[in-house]
Protein backbone atom coordinates (compact mmCIF):
# COMPACT_ATOMS: atom_id res chain seq x y z
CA UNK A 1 13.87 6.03 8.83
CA UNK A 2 10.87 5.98 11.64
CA UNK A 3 9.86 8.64 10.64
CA UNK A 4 9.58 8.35 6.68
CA UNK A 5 7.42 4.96 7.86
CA UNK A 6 5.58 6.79 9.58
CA UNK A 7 4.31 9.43 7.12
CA UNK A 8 3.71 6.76 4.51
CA UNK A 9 1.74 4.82 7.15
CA UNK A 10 -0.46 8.06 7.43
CA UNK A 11 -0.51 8.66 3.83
CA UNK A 12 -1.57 5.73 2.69
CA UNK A 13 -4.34 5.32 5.32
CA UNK A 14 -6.16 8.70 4.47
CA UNK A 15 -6.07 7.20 0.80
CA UNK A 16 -7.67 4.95 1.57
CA UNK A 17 -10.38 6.76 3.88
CA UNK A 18 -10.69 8.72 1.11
CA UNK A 19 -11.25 6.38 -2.04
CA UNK A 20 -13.88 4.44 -0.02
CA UNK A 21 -15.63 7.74 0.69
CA UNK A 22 -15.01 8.57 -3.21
CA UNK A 23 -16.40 5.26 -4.56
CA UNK A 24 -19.21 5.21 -2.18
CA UNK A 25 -20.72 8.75 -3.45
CA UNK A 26 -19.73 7.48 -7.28
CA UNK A 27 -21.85 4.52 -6.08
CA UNK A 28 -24.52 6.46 -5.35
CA UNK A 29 -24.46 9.15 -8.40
CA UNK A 30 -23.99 5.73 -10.20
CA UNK A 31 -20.85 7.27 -12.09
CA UNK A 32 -17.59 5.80 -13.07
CA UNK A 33 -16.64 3.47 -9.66
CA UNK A 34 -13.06 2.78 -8.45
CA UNK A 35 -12.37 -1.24 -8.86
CA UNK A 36 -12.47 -3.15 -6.15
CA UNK A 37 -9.14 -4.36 -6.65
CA UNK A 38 -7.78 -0.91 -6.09
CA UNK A 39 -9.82 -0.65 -3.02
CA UNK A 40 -8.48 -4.14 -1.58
CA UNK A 41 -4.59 -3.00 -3.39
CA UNK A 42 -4.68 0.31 -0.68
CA UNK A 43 -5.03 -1.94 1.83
CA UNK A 44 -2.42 -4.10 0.90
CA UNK A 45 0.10 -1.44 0.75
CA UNK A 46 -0.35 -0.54 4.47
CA UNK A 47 -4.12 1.72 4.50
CA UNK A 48 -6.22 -0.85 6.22
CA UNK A 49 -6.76 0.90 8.78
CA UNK A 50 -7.75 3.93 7.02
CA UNK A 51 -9.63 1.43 4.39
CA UNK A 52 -11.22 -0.24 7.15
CA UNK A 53 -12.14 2.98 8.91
CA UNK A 54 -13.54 4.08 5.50
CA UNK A 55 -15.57 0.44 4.81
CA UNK A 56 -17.20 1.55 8.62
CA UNK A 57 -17.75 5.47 8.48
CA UNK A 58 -19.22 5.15 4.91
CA UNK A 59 -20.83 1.82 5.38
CA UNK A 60 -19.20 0.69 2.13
CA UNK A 61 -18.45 -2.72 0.96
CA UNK A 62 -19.66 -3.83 4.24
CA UNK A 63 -21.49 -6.92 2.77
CA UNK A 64 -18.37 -8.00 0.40
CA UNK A 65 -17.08 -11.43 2.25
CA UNK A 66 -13.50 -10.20 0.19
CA UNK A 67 -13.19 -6.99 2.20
CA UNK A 68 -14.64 -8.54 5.81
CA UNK A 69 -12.32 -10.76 5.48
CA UNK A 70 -8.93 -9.02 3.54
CA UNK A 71 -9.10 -5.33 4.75
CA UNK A 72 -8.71 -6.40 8.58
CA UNK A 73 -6.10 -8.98 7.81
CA UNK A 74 -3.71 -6.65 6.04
CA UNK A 75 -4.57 -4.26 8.72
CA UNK A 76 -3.45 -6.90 11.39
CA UNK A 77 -0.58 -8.04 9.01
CA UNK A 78 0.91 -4.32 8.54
CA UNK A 79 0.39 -3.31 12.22
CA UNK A 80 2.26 -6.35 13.45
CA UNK A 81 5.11 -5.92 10.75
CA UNK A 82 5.39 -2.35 11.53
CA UNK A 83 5.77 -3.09 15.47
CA UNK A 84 8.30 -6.08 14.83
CA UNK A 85 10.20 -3.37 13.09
CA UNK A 86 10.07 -0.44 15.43
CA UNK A 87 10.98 -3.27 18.44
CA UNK A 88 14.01 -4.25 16.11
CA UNK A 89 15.23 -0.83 14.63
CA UNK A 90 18.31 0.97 17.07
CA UNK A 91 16.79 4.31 18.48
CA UNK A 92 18.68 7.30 17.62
C-alpha cells in the first residue's frame, strides 16, 4: 500500500509540473490553453507540490489570488494527510 501512494504521489506531481510548463508555453504561442480549473483540479488530487513547483519554475499564474492561495493549501492539506497516514499504517 505505501508504496502504490507513493508512486501516485510522484505521478501526479510531475503532472502537474508539467501542465503548468505546457500552459505557460501555450500562453505564450497564444494557442489553445489548459483551464484553470484543471490546473487548480491537479492540485487537488495530491500535485501541489509539483503544481506549486511548476507556478515558481515557470513563473505561471503567479499573480492569480486563486492559485496563491489554493495550490499551497492542498499542498499543505495532502502532505499532512499523507503523514497522518504513514504515522497510522502498521509497517510490514
Amino acid at each position: 500500500m505505501h508504496i502504490i501512494l507513493i508512486i501516485y504521489i510522484i505521478l501526479i506531481n510531475l503532472v502537474g509540473f508539467f501542465l503548468y510548463g505546457l500552459d505557460k508555453a501555450k500562453a505564450k504561442r497564444k494557442g489553445g490553453r489548459i483551464p484553470e480549473r484543471t490546473l487548480l483540479w491537479v492540485a487537488r488530487l495530491g500535485g501541489g507540490a509539483g503544481c506549486w513547483l511548476g507556478m515558481a519554475f515557470f513563473r505561471h499564474k503567479t499573480k492569480h489570488i486563486r492559485f496563491k492561495i489554493l495550490v499551497p493549501l492542498w499542498t499543505i492539506v495532502w502532505t499532512v494527510g499523507v503523514v497522518l497516514l504513514f504515522l497510522k499504517m502498521p509497517q510490514p
